[in-house]
Protein backbone atom coordinates (compact mmCIF):
# COMPACT_ATOMS: atom_id res chain seq x y z
CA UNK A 1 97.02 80.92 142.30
CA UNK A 2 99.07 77.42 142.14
CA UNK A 3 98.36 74.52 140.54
CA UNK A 4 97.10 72.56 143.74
CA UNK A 5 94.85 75.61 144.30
CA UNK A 6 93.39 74.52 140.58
CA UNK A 7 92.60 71.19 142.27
CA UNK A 8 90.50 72.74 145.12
CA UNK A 9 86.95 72.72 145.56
CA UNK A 10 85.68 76.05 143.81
CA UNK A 11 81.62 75.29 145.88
CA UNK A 12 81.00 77.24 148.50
CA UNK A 13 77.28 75.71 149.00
CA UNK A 14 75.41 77.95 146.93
CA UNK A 15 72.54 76.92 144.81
CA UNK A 16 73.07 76.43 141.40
CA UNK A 17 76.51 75.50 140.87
CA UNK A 18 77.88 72.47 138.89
CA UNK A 19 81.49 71.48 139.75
CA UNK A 20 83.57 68.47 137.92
CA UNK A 21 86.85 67.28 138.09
CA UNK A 22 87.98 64.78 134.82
CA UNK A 23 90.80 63.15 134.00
CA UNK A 24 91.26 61.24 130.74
CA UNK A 25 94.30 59.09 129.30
CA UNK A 26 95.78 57.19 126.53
CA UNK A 27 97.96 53.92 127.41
CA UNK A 28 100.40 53.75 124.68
CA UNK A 29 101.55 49.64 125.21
CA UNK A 30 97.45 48.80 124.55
CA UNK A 31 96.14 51.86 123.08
CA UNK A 32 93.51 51.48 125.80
CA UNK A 33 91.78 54.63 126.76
CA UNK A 34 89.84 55.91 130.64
CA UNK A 35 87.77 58.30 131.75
CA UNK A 36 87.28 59.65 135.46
CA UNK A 37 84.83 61.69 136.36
CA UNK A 38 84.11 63.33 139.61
CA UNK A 39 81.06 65.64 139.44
CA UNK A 40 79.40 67.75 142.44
CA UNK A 41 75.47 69.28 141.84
CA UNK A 42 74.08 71.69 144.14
CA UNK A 43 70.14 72.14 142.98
CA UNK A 44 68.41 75.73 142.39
CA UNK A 45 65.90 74.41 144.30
CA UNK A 46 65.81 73.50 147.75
CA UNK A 47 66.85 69.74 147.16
CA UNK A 48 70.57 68.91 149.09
CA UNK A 49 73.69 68.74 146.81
CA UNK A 50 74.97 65.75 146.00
CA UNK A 51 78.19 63.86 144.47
CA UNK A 52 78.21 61.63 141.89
CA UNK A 53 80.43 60.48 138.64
CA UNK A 54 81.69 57.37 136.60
CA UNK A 55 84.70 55.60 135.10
CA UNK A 56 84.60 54.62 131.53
CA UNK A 57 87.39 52.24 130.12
CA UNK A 58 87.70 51.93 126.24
CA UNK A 59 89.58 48.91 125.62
CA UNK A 60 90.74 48.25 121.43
CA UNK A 61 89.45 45.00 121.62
CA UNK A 62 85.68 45.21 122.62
CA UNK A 63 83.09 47.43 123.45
CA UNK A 64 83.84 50.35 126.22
CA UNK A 65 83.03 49.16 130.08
CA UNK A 66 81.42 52.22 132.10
CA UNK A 67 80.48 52.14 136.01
CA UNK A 68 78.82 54.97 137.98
CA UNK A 69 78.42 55.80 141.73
CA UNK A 70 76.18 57.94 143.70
CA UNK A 71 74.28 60.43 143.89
CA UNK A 72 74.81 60.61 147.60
CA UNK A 73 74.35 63.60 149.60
CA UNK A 74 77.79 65.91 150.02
CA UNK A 75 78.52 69.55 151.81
CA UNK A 76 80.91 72.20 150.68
CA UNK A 77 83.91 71.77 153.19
CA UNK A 78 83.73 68.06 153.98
CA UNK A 79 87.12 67.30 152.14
CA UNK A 80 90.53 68.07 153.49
CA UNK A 81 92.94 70.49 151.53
CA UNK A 82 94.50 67.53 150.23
CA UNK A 83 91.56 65.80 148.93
CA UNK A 84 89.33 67.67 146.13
CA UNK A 85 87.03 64.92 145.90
CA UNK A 86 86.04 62.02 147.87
CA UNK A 87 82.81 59.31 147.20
CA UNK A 88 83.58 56.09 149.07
CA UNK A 89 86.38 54.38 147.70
CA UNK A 90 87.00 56.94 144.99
CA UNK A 91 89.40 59.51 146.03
CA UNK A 92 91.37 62.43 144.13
CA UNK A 93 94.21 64.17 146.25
CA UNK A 94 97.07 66.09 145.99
CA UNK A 95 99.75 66.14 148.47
CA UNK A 96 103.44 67.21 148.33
CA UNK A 97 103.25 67.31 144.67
CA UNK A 98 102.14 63.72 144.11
CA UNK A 99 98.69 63.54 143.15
CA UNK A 100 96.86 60.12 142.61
CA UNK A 101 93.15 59.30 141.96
CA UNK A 102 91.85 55.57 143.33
CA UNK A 103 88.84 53.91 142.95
CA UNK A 104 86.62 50.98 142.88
CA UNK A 105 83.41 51.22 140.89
CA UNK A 106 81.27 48.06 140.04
CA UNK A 107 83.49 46.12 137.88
CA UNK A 108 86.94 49.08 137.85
CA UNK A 109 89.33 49.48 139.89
CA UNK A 110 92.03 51.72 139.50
CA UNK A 111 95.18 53.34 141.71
CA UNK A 112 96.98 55.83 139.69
CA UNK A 113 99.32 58.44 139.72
CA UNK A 114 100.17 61.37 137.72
CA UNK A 115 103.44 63.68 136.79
CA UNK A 116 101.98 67.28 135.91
CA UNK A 117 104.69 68.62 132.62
CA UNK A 118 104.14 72.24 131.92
CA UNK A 119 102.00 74.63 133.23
CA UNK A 120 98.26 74.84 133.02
CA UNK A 121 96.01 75.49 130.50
CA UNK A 122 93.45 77.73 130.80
CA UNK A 123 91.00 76.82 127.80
CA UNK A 124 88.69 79.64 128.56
CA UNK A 125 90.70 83.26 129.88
CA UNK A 126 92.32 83.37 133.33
CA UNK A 127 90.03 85.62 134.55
CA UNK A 128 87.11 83.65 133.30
CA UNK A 129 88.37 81.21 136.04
CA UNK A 130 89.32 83.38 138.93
CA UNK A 131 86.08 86.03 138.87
CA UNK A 132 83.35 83.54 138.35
CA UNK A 133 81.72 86.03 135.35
CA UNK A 134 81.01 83.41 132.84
CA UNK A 135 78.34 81.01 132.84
CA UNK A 136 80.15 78.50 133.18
CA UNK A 137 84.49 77.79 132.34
CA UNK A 138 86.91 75.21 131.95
CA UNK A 139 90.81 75.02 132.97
CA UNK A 140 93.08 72.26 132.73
CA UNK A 141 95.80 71.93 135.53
CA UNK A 142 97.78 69.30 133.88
CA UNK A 143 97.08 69.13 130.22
CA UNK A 144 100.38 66.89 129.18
CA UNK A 145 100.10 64.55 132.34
CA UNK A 146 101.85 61.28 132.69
CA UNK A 147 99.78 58.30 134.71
CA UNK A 148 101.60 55.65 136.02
CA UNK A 149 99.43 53.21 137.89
CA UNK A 150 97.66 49.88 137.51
CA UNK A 151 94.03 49.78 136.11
CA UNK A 152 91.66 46.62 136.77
CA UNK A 153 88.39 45.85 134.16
CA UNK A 154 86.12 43.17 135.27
CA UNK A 155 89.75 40.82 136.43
CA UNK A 156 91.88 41.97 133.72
CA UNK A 157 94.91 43.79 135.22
CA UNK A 158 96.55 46.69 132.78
CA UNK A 159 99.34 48.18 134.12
CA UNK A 160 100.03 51.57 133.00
CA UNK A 161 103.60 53.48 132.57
CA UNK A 162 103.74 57.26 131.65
CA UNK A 163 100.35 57.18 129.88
CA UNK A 164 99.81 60.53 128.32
CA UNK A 165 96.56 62.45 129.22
CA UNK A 166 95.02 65.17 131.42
CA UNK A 167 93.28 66.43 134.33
CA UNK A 168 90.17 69.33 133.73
CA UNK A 169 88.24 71.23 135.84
CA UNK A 170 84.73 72.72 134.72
CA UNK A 171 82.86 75.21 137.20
CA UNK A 172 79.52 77.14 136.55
CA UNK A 173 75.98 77.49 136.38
CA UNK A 174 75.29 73.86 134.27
CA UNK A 175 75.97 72.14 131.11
CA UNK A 176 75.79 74.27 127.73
CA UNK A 177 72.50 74.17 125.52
CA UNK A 178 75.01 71.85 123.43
CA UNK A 179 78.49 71.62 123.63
CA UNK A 180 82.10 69.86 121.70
CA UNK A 181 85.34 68.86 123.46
CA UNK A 182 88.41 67.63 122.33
CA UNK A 183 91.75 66.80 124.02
CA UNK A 184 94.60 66.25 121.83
CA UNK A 185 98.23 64.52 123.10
CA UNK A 186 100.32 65.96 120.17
CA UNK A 187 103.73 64.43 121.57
CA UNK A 188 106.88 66.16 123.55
CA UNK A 189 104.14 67.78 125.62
CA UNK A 190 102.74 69.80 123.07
CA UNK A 191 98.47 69.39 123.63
CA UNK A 192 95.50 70.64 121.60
CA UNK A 193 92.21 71.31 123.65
CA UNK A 194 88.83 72.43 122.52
CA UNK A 195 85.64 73.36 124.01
CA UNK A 196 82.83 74.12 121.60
CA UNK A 197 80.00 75.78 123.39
CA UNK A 198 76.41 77.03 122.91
CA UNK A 199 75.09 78.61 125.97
CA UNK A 200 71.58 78.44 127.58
CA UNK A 201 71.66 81.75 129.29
CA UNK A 202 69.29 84.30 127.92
CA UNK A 203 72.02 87.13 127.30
CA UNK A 204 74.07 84.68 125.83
CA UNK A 205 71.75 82.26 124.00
CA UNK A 206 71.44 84.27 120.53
CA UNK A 207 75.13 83.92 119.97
CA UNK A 208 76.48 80.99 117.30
CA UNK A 209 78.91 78.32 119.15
CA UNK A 210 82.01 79.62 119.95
CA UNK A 211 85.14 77.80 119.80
CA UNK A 212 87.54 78.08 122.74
CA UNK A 213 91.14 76.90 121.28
CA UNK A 214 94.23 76.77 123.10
CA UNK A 215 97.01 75.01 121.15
CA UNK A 216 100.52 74.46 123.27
CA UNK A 217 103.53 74.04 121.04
CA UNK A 218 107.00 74.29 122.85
CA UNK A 219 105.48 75.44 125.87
CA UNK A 220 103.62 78.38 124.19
CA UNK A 221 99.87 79.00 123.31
CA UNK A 222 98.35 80.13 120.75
CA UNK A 223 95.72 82.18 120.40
CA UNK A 224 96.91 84.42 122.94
CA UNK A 225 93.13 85.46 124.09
CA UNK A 226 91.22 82.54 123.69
CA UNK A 227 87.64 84.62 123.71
CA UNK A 228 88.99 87.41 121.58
CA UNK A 229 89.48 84.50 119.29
CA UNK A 230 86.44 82.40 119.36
CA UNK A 231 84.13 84.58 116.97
CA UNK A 232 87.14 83.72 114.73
CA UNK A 233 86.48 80.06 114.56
CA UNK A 234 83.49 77.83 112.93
CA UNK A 235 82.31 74.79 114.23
CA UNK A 236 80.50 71.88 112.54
CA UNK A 237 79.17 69.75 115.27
CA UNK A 238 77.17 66.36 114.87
CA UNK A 239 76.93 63.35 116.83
CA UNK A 240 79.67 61.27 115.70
CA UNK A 241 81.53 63.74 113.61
CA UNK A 242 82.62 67.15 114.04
CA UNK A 243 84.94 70.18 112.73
CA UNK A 244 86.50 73.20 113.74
CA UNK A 245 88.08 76.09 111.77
CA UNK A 246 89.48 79.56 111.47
CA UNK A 247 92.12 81.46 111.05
CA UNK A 248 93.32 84.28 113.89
CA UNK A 249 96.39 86.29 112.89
CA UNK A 250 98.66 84.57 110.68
CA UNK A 251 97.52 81.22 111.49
CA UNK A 252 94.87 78.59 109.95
CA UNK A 253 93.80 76.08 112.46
CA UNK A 254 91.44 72.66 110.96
CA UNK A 255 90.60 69.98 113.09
CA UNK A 256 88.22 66.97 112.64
CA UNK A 257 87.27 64.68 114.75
CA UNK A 258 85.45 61.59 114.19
CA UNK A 259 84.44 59.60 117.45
CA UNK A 260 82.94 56.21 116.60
CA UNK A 261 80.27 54.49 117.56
CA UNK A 262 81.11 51.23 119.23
CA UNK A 263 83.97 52.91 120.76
CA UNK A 264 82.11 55.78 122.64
CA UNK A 265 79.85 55.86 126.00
CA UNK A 266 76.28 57.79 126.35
CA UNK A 267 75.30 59.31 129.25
CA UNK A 268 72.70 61.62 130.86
CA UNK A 269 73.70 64.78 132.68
CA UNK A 270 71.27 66.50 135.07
CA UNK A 271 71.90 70.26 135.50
CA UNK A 272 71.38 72.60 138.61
CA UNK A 273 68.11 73.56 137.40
CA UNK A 274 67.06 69.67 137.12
CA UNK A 275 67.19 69.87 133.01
CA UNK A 276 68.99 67.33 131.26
CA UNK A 277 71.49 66.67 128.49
CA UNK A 278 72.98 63.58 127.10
CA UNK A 279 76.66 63.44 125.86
CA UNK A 280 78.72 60.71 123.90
CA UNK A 281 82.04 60.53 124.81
CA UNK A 282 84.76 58.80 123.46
CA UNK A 283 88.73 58.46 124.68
CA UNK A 284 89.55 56.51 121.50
CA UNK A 285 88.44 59.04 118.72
CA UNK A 286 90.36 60.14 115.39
CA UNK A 287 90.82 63.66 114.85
CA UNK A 288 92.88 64.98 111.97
CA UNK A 289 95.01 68.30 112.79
CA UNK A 290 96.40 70.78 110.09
CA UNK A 291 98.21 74.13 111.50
CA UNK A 292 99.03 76.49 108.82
CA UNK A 293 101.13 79.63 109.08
CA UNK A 294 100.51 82.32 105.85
CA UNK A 295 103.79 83.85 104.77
CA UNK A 296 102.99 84.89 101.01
CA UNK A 297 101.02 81.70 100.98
CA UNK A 298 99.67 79.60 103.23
CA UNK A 299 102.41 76.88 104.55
CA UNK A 300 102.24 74.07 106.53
CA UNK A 301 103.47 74.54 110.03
CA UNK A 302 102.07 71.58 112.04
CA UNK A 303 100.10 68.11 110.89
CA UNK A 304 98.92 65.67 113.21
CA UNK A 305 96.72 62.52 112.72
CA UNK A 306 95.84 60.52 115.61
CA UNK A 307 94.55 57.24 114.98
CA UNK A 308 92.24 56.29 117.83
CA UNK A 309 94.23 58.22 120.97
CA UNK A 310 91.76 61.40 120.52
CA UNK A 311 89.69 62.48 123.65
CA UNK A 312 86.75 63.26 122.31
CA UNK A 313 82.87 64.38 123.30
CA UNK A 314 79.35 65.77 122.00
CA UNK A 315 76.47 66.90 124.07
CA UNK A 316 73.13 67.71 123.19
CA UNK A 317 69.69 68.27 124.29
CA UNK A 318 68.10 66.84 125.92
């Protein structure tokens, strides 16, 4: 599978599926964060699928400015093989290696495009992803992207030059019964991501959270399995403030993140099966990173802090 095939509509018009495509991103001149997401519901019921999504800008000087679109009505194979998502004048496409995302929503507008460094990241195992057998999974096809671009809030041009971020894809059944996610630009294109997730499903509802961890360091991840590894790992989850831990093999993973208030967005999600969830989400968090490596003791192999450039979410019900 390549990385454009990542990109690529995974609904086949079947009942019951949720699809999303997200990108998220960190302008280092402003410390200005942005959110884009591109979501696709297809119903249980007999009700027609439909498109939707938002962008969210978190500027450091004032409260976060979010715009949605839709919910229109959409069919599985109305987008080219370019374009993975189209709404209007929102548009994400990939062609000969250039992809881009534009868009005007309410008060944004935004043309952007993105350098993919590294290969992608699959959050959740590979074969999660190709065989469909979880509930639901997540993969990132460019999880140390570069945006270059020009972003527009309300009049306010920012332009945009190499802004470190990412681009996700999540594919399943719904949203979990309650769920974590971090995304973590650790420099040189080294990337922390995290998906804490309860499920809903009945065979799988009577298990604790489990942690999916994939942390890239000089182009090599770590924990090799990341669902051999998530019974390993204890999360801590509240609104505004959460933790994970645990040590697999020789290493000792912490991480805390802190997402605060008047810098993070609330919004309602509406599953397949018409339930609903509500997340906050916030692309200027703090999260504190400690990597430890025990070789008689335990010794520090990796420390990060980042100071408001965490990407950062909580989602609960309902």
């Amino acid at each position: 599978m390549s990385v454009a095939d990542l990109y690529r509509p995974r609904w086949r018009g079947q009942p019951g599926r949720l699809e999303v495509w997200y990108a998220t991103l960190t302008d280092p001149a402003s410390n200005t964060g942005m959110w884009l997401h591109h979501e696709i519901v297809s119903p249980t019921d007999s009700s027609r699928p439909y498109a939707h999504g938002w962008a969210a800008v978190f500027p450091p000087d004032g409260p976060p400015v979010l715009e949605r679109f839709g919910p229109a009505a959409v069919s599985a194979g109305t987008v080219g093989n370019d374009t993975y998502f189209r709404f209007a004048e929102v548009v994400a496409e990939v062609s000969a290696s250039v992809y881009s995302l534009t868009g005007s929503v309410g008060s944004i507008r935004y043309r952007l495009e993105l350098e993919t460094k590294g290969e992608p990241l699959y959050t959740f195992p590979r074969w999660a992803w190709q065989r469909e057998t979880l509930p639901a999974a997540q993969v990132v096809p460019a999880p140390a992207a570069a945006f270059t671009g020009i972003i527009d809030v309300r009049g306010r041009q920012l332009p945009l030059m190499d802004a470190p971020g990412e681009v996700a894809r999540v594919y399943g059944n719904g949203n979990a019964r309650r769920w974590a996610w971090l995304h973590a630009d650790l420099g040189g294109g080294d990337v922390l991501e995290i998906v804490v997730t309860a499920a809903r499903e009945s065979r799988w509802a009577r298990l604790p959270p489990l942690a999916f961890v994939q942390l890239r360091r000089g182009g090599r991840d770590w924990p090799v399995d990341p669902l051999l590894a998530a019974p390993l790992f204890r999360s801590r989850i509240d609104l505004l403030d959460w933790s994970v831990r645990g040590s697999v093999g020789r290493r000792r993973l912490r991480v805390q993140v802190r997402q605060e208030q008047d810098a993070s967005v609330r919004l309602v999600y509406r599953d397949p099966d018409g339930s609903t969830a509500t997340c906050c989400n916030s692309e200027r968090a703090n999260a504190e990173i400690l990597l430890e490596r025990w070789s008689r003791s335990w010794q520090v192999e990796g420390q990060w802090k980042l100071d408001h450039t965490a990407h950062a979410e909580v989602g609960t019900r309902p």
